[in-house]
PDB file of N, CA and C in Angstrom:
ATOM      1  N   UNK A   1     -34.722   8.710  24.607  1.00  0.00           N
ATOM      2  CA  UNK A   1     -34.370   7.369  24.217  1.00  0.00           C
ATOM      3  C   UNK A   1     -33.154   6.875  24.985  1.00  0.00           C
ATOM      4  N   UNK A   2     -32.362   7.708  25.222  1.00  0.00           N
ATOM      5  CA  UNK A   2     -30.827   7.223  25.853  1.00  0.00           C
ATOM      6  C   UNK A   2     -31.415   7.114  27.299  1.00  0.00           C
ATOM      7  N   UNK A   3     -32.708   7.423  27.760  1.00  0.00           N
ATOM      8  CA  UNK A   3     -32.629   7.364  29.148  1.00  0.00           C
ATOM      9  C   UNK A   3     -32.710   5.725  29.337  1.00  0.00           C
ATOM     10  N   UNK A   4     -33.459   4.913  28.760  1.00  0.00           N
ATOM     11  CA  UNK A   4     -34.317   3.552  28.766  1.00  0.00           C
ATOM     12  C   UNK A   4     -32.969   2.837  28.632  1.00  0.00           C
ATOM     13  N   UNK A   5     -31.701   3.403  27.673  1.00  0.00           N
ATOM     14  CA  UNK A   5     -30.300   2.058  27.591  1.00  0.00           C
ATOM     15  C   UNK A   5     -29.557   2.247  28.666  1.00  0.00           C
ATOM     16  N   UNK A   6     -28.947   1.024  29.043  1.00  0.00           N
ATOM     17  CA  UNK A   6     -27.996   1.015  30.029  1.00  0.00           C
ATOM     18  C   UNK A   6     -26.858   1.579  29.765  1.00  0.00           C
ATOM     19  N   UNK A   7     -26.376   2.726  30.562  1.00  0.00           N
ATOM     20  CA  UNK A   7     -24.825   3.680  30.493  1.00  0.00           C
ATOM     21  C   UNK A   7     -23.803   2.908  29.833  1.00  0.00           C
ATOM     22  N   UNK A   8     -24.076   1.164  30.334  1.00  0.00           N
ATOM     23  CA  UNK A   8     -22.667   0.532  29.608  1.00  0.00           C
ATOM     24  C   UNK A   8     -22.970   0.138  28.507  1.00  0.00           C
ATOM     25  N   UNK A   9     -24.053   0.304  28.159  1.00  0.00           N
ATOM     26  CA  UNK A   9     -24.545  -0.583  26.747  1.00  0.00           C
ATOM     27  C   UNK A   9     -24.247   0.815  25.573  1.00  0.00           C
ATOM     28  N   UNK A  10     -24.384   1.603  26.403  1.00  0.00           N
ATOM     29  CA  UNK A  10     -24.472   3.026  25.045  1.00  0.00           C
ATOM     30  C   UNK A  10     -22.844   3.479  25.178  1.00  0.00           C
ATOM     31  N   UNK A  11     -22.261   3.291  26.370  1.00  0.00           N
ATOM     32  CA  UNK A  11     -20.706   3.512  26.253  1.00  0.00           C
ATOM     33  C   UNK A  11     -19.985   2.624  25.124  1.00  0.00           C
ATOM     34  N   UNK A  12     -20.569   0.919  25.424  1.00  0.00           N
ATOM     35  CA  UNK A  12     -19.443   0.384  24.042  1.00  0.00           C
ATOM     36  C   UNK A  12     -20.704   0.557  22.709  1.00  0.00           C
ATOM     37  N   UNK A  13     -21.916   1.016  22.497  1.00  0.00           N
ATOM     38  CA  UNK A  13     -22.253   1.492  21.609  1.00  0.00           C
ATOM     39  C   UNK A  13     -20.982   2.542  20.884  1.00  0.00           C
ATOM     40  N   UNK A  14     -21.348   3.375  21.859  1.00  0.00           N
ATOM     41  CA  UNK A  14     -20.771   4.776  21.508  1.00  0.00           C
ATOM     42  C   UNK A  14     -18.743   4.274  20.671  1.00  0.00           C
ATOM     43  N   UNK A  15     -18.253   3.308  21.796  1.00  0.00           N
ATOM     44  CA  UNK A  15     -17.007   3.080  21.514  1.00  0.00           C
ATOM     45  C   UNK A  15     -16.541   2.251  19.925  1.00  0.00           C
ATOM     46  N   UNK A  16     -17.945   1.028  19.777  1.00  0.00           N
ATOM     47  CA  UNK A  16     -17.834   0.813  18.354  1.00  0.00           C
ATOM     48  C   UNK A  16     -18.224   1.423  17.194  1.00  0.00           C
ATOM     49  N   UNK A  17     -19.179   2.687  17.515  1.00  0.00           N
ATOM     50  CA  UNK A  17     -19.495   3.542  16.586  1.00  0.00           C
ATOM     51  C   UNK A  17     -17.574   4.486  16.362  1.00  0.00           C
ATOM     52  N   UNK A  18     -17.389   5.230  17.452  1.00  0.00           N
ATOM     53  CA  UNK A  18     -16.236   5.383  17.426  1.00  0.00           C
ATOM     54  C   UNK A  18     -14.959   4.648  16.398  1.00  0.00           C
ATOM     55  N   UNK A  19     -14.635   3.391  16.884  1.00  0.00           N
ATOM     56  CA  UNK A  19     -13.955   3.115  16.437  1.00  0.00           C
ATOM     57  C   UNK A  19     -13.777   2.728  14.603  1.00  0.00           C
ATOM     58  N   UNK A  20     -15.397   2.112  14.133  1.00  0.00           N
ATOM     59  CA  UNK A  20     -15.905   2.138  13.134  1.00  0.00           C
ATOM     60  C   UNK A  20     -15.469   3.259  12.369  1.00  0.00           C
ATOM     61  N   UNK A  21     -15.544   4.560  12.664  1.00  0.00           N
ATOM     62  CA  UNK A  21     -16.039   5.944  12.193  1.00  0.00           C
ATOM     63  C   UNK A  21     -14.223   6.073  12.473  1.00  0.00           C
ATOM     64  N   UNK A  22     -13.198   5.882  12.978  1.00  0.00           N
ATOM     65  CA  UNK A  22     -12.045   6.025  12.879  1.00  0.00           C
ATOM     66  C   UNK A  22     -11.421   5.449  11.897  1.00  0.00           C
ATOM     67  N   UNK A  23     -11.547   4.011  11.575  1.00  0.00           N
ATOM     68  CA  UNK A  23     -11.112   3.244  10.089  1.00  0.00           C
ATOM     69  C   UNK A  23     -11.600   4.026   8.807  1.00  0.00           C
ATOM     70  N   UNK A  24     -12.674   4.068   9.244  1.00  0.00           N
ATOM     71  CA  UNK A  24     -13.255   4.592   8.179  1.00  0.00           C
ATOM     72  C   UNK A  24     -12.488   5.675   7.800  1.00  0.00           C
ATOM     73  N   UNK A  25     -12.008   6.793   8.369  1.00  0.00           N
ATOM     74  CA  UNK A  25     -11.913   8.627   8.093  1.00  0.00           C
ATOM     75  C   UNK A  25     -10.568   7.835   8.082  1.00  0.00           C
ATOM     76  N   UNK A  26      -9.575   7.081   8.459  1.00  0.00           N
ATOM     77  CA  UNK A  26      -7.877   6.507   8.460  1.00  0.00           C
ATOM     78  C   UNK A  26      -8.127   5.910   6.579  1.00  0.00           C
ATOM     79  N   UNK A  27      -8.951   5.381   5.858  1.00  0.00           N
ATOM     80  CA  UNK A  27      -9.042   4.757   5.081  1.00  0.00           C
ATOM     81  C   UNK A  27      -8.990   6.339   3.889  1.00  0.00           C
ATOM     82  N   UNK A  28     -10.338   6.917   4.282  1.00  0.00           N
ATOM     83  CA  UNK A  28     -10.567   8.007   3.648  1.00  0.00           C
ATOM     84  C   UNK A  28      -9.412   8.873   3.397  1.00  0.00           C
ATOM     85  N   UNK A  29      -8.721   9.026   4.414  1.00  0.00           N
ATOM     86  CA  UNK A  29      -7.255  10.164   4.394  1.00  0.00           C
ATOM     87  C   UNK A  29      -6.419   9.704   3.819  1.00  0.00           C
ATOM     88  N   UNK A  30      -5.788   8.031   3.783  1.00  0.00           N
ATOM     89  CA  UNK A  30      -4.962   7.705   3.264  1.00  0.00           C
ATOM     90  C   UNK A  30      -5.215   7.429   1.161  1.00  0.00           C
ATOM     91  N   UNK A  31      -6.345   7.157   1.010  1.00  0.00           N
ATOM     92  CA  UNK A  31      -6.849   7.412  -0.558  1.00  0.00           C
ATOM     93  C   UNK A  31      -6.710   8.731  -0.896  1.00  0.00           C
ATOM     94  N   UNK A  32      -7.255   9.800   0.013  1.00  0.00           N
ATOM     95  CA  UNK A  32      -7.052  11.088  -0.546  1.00  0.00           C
ATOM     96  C   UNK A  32      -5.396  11.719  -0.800  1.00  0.00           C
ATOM     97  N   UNK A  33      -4.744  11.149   0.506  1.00  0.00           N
ATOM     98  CA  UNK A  33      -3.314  11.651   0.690  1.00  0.00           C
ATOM     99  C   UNK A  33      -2.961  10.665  -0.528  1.00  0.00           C
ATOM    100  N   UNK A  34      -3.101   9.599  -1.093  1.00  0.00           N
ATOM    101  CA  UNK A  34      -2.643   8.663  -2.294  1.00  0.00           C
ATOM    102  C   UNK A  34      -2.853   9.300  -4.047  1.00  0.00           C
ATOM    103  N   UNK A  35      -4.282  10.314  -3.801  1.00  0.00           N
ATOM    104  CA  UNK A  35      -4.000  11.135  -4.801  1.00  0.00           C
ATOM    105  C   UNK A  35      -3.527  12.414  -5.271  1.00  0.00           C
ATOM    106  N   UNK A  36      -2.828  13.029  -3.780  1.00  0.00           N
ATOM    107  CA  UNK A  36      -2.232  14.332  -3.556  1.00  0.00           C
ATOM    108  C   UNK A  36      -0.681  14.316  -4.320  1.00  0.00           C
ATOM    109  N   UNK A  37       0.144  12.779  -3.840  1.00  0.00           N
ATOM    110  CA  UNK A  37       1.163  12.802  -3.980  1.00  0.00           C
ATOM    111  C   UNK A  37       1.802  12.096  -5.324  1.00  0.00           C
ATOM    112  N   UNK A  38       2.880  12.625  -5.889  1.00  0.00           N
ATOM    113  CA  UNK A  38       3.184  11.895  -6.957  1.00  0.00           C
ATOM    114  C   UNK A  38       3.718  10.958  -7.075  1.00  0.00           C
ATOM    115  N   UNK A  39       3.501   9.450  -5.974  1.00  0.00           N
ATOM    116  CA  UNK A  39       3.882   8.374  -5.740  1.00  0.00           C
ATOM    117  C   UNK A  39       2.880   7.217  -5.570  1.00  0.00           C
ATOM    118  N   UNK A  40       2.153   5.735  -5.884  1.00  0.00           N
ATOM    119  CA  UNK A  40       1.530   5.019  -5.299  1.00  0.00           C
ATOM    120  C   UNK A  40       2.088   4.392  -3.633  1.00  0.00           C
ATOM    121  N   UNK A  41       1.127   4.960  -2.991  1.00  0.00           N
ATOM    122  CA  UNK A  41       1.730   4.491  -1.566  1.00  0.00           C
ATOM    123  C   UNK A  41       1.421   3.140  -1.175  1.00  0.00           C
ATOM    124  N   UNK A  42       1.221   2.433  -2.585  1.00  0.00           N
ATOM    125  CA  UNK A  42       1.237   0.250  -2.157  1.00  0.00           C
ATOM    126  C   UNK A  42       2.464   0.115  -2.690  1.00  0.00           C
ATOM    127  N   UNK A  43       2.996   0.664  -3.767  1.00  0.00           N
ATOM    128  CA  UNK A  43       3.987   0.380  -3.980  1.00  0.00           C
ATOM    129  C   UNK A  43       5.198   0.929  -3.528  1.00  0.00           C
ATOM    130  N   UNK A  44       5.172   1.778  -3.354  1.00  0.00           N
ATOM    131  CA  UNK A  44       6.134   2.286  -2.204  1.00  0.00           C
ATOM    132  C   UNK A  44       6.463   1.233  -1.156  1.00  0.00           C
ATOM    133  N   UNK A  45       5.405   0.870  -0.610  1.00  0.00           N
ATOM    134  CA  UNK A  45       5.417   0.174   0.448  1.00  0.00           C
ATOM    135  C   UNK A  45       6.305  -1.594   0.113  1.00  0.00           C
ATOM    136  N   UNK A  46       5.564  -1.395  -0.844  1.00  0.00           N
ATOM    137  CA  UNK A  46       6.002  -3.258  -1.297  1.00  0.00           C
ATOM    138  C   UNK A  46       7.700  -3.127  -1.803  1.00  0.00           C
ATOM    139  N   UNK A  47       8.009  -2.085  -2.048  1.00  0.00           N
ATOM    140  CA  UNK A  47       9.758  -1.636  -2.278  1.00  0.00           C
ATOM    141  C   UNK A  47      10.308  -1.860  -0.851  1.00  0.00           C
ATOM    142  N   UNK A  48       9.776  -1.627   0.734  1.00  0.00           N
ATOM    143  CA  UNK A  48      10.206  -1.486   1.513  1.00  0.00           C
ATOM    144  C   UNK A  48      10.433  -0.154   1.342  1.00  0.00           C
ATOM    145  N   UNK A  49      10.137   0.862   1.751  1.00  0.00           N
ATOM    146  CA  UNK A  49      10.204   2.508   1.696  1.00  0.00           C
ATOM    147  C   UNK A  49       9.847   2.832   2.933  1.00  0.00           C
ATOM    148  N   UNK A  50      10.893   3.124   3.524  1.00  0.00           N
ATOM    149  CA  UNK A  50      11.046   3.777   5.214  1.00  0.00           C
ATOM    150  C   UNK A  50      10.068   4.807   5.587  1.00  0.00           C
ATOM    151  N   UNK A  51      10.210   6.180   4.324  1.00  0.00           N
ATOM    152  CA  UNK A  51       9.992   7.436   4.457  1.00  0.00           C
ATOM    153  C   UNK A  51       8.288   6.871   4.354  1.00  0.00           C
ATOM    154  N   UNK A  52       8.055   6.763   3.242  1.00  0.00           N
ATOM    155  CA  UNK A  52       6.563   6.556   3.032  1.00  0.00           C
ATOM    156  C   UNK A  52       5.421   5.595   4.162  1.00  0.00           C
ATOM    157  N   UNK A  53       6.585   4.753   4.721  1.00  0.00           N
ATOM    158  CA  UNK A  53       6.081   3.764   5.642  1.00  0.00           C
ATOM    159  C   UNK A  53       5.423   4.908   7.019  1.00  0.00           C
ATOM    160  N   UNK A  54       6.912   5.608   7.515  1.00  0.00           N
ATOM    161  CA  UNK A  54       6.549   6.225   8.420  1.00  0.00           C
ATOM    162  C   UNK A  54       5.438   7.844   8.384  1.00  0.00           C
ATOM    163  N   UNK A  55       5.408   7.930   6.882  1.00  0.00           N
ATOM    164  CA  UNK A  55       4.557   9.104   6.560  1.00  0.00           C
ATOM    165  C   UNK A  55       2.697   8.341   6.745  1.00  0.00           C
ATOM    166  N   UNK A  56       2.716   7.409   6.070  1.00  0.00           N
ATOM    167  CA  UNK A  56       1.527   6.953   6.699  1.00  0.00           C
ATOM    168  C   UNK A  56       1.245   6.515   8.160  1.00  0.00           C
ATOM    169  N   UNK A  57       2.366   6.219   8.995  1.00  0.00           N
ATOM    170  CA  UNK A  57       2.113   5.986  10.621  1.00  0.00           C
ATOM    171  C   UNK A  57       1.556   7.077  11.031  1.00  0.00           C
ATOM    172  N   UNK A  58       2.246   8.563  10.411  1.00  0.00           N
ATOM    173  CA  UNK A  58       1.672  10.127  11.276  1.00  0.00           C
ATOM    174  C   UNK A  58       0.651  10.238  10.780  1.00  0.00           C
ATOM    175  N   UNK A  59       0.140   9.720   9.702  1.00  0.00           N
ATOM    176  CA  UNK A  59      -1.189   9.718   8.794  1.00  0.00           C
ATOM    177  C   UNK A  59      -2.747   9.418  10.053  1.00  0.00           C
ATOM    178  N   UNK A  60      -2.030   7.887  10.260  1.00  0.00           N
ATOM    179  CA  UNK A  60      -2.809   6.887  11.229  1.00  0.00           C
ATOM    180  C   UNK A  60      -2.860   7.719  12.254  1.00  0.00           C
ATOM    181  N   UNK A  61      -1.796   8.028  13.115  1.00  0.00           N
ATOM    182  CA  UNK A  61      -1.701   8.314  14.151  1.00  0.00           C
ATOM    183  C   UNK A  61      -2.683   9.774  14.651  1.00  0.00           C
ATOM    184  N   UNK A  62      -2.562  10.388  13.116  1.00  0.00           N
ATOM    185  CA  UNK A  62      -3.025  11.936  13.704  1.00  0.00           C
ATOM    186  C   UNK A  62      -4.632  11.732  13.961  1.00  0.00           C
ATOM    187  N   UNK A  63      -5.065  10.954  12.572  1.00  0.00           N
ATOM    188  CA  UNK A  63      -6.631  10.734  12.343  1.00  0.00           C
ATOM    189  C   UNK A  63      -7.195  10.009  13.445  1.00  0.00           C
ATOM    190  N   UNK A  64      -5.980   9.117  14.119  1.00  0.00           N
ATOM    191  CA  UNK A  64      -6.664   8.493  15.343  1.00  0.00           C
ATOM    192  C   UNK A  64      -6.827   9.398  16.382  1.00  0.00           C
ATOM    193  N   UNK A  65      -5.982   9.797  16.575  1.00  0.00           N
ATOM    194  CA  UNK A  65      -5.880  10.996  17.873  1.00  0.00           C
ATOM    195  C   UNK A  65      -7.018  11.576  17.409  1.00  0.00           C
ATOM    196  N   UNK A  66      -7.180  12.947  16.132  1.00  0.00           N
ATOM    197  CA  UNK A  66      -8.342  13.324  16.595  1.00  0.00           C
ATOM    198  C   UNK A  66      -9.800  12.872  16.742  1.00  0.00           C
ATOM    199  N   UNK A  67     -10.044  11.801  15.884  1.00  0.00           N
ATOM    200  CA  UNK A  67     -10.768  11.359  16.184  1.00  0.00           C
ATOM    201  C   UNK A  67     -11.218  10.772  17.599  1.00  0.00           C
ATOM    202  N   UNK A  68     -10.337  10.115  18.075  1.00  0.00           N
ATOM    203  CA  UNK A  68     -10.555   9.483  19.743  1.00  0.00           C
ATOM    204  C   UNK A  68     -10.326  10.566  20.747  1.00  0.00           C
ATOM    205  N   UNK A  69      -9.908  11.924  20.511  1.00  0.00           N
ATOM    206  CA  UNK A  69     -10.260  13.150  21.422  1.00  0.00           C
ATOM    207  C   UNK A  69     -11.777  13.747  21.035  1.00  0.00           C
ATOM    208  N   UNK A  70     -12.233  13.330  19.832  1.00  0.00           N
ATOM    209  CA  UNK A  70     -13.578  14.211  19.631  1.00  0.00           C
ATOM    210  C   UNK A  70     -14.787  13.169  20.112  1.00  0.00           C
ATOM    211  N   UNK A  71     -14.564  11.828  19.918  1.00  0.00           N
ATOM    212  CA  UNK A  71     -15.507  10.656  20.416  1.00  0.00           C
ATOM    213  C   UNK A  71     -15.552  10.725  21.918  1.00  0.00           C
ATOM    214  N   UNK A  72     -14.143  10.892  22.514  1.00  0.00           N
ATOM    215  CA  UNK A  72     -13.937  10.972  23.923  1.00  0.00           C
ATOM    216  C   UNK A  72     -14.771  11.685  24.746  1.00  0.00           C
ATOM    217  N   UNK A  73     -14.483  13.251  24.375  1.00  0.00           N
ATOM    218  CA  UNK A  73     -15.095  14.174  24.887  1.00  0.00           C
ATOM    219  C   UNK A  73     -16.739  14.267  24.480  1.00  0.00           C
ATOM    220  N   UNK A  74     -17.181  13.756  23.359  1.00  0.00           N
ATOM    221  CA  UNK A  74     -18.262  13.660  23.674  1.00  0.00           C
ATOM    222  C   UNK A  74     -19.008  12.213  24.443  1.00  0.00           C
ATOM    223  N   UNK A  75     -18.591  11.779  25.000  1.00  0.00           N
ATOM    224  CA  UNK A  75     -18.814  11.135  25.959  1.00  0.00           C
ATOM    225  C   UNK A  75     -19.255  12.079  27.453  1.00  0.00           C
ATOM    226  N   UNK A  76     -19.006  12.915  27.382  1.00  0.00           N
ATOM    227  CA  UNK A  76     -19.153  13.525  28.797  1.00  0.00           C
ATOM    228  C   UNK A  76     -20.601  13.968  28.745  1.00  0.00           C
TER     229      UNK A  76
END
């Protein structure tokens, strides 16, 4: 089947499936990490809370990374 689509058509396939499938698992981690800890992390946030602010950036950041190294490489 992948032979008949065009390389660029299945690359930004592949890139909005990707990116889709990254919100998604960033959404998923941050609800789960929301019931691990003994704090609401909206309200935290709406206090202005530094620590919690930047604990969800490494949150984002990690789930993105691996995710966009495992989408990446399977690209090859």
């Amino acid at each position: 089947m992948t032979e008949s689509l065009d390389p660029i058509i299945l690359n930004f396939l592949y890139a909005f499936m990707g990116g889709a499938m990254t919100l998604f698992f960033m959404w998923v981690g941050c609800k789960i990490f929301n019931h691990i800890v003994c704090f609401n992390i909206s309200d935290e946030l709406s206090k202005a809370n530094i620590a919690v602010g930047l604990m969800l950036m490494g949150i984002f950041i990690g789930i993105g990374t691996a995710m966009g190294l495992v989408i990446g490489l399977g690209l090859n």
